[in-house]
N, C-alpha and C. Protein backbone atom coordinates (compact mmCIF):
# COMPACT_ATOMS: atom_id res chain seq x y z
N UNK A 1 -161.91 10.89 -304.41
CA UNK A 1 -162.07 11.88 -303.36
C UNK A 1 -163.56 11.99 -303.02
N UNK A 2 -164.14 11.91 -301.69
CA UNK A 2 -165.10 12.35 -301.33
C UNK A 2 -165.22 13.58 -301.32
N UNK A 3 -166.81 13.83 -300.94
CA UNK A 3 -166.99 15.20 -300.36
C UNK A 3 -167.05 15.34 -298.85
N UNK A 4 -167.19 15.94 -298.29
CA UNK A 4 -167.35 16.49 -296.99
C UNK A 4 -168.63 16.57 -296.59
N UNK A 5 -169.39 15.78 -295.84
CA UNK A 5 -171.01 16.28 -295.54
C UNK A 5 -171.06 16.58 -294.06
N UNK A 6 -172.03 17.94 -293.98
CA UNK A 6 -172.57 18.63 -293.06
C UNK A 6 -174.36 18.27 -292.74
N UNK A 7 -174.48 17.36 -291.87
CA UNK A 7 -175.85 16.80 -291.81
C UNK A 7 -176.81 17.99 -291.27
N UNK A 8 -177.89 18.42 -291.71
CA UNK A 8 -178.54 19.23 -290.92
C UNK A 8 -179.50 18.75 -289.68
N UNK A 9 -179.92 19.50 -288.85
CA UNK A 9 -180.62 19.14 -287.78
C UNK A 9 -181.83 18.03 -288.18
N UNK A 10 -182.33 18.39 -289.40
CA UNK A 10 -183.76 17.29 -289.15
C UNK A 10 -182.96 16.37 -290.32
N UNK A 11 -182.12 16.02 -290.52
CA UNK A 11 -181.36 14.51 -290.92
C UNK A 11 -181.10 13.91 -289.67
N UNK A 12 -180.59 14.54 -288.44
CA UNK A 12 -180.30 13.65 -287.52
C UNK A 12 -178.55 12.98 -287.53
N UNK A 13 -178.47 12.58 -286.59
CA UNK A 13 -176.97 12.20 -286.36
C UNK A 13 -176.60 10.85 -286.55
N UNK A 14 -177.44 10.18 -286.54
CA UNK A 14 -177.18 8.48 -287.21
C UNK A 14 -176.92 7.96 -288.23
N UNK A 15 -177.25 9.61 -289.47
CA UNK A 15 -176.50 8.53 -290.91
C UNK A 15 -175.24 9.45 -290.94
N UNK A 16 -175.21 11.05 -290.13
CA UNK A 16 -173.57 10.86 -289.96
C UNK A 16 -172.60 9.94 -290.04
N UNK A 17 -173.12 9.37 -288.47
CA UNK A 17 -172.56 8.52 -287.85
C UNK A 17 -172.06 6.95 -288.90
N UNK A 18 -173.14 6.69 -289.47
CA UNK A 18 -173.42 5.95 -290.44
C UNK A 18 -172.68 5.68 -291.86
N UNK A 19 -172.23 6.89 -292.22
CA UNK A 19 -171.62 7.05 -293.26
C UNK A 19 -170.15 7.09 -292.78
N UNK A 20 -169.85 7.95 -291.73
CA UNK A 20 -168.24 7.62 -291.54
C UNK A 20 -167.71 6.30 -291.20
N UNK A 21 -168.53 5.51 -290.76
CA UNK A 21 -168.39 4.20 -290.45
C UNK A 21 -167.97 3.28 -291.78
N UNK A 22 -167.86 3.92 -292.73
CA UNK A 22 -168.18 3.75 -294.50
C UNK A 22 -166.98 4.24 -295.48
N UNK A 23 -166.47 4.76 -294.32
CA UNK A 23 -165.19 5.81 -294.45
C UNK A 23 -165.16 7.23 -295.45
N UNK A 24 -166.94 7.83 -295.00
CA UNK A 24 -167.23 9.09 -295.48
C UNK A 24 -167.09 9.91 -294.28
N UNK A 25 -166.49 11.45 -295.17
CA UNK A 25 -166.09 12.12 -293.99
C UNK A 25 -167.33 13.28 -293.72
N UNK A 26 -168.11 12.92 -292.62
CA UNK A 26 -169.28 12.88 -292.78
C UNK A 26 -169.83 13.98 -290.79
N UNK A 27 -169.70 15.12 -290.56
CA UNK A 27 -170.51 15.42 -289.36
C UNK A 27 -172.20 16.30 -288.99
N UNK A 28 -172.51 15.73 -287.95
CA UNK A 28 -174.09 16.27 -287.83
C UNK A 28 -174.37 17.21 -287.01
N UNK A 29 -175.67 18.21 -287.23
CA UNK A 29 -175.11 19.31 -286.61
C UNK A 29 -175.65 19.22 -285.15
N UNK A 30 -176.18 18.07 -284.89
CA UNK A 30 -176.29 17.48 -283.51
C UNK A 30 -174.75 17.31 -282.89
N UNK A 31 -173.94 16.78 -283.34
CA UNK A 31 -172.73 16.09 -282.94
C UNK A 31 -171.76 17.83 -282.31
N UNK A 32 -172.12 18.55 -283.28
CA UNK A 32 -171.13 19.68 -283.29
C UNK A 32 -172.03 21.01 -282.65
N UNK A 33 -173.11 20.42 -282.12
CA UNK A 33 -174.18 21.65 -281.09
C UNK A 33 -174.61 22.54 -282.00
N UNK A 34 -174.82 22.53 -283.11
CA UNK A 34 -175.67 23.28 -283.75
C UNK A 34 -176.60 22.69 -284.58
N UNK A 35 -177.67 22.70 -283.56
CA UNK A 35 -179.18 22.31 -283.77
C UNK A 35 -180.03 23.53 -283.25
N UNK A 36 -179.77 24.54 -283.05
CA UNK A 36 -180.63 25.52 -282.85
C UNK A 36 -180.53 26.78 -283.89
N UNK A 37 -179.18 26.93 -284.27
CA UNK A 37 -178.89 28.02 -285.27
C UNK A 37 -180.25 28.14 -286.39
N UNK A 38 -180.45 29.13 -287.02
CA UNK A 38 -181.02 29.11 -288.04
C UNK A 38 -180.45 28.77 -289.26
N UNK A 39 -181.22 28.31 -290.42
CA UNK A 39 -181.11 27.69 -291.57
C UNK A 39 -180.14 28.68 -291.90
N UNK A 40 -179.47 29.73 -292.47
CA UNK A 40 -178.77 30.27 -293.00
C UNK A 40 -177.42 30.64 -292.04
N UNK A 41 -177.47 29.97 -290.56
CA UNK A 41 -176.15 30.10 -289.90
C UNK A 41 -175.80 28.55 -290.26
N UNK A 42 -176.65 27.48 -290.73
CA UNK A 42 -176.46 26.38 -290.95
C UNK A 42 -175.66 25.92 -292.14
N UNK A 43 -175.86 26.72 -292.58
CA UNK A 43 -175.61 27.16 -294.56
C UNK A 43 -174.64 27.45 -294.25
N UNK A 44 -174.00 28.95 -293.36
CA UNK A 44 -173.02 29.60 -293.42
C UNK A 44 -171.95 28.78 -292.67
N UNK A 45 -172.17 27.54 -291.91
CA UNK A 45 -171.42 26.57 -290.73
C UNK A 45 -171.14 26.23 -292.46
N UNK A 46 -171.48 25.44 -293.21
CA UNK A 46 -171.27 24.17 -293.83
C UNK A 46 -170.47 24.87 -294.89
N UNK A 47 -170.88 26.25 -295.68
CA UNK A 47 -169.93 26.76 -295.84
C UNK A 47 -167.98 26.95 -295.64
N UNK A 48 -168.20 27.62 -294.23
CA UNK A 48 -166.93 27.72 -293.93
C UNK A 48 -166.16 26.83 -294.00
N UNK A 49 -166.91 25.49 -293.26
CA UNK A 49 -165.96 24.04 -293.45
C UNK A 49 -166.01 23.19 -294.95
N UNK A 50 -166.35 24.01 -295.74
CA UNK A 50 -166.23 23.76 -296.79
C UNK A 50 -166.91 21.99 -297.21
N UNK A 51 -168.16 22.08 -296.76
CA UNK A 51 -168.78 20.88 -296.43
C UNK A 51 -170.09 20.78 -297.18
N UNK A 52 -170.96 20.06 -297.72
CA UNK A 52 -172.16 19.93 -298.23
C UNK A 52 -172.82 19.91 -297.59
N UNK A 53 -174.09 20.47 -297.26
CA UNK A 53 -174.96 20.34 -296.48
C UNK A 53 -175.98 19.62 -296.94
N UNK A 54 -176.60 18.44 -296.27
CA UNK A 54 -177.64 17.35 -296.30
C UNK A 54 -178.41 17.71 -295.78
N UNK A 55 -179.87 17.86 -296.32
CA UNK A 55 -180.68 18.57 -295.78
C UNK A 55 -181.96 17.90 -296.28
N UNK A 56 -183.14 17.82 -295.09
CA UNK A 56 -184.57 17.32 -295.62
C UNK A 56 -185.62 18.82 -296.23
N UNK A 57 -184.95 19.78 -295.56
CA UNK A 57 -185.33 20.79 -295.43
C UNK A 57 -185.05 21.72 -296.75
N UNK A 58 -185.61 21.01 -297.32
CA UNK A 58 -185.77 22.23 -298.89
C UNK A 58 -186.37 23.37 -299.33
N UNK A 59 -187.34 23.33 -298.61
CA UNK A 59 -188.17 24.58 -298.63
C UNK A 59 -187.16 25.93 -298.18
N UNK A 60 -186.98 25.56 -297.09
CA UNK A 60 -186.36 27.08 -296.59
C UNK A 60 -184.53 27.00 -296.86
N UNK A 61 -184.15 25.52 -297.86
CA UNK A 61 -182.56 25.87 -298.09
C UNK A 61 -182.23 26.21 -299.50
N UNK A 62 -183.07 26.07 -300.38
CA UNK A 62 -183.64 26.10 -301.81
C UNK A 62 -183.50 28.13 -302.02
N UNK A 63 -184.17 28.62 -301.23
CA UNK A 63 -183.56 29.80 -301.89
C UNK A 63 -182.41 30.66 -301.01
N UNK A 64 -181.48 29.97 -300.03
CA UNK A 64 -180.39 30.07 -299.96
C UNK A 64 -179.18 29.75 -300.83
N UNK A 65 -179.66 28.44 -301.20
CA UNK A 65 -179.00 27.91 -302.29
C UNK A 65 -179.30 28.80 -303.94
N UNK A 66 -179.99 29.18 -303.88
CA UNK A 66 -180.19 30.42 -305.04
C UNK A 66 -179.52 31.66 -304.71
N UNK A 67 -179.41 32.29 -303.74
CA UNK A 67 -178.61 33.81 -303.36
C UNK A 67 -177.00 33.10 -303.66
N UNK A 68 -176.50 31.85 -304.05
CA UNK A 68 -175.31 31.66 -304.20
C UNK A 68 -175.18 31.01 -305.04
C-alpha cells in the first residue's frame, strides 16, 4: 500500500505528475488551485484528504507538524 501525497506549492506539480505516472497516488496543490492558501490551510487540505504533505518548506511546516 502506498501513501497518498499532497505536493505543496514550492514542490511544484511535475513530480506530482511524475510520481503518478509510477503508479503513486500522488496530487499538487497547483493541480487542485491551492497555491495561495496559507501553510496551515495547506496542512489542514492534506489533512482532510488524508494525504502526506511534501513539502520544501520546513521552516514554517515543522511547527505545525509539532501542534499535532
Amino acid at each position: 500500500m502506498f501513501i497518498a501525497l499532497f505536493t505543496d506549492a514550492d514542490v511544484g506539480k511535475e513530480l506530482a505528475k511524475q510520481l503518478r505516472k509510477r503508479g503513486y497516488d500522488a496530487i499538487s496543490a497547483l493541480e487542485t488551485g491551492r497555491y495561495k492558501p496559507s501553510d496551515e490551510e495547506q496542512w489542514d487540505y492534506a489533512i482532510s484528504e488524508q494525504r502526506t504533505i511534501l513539502t520544501f518548506n520546513t521552516r514554517d511546516f515543522e511547527p505545525l507538524f509539532k501542534k499535532y
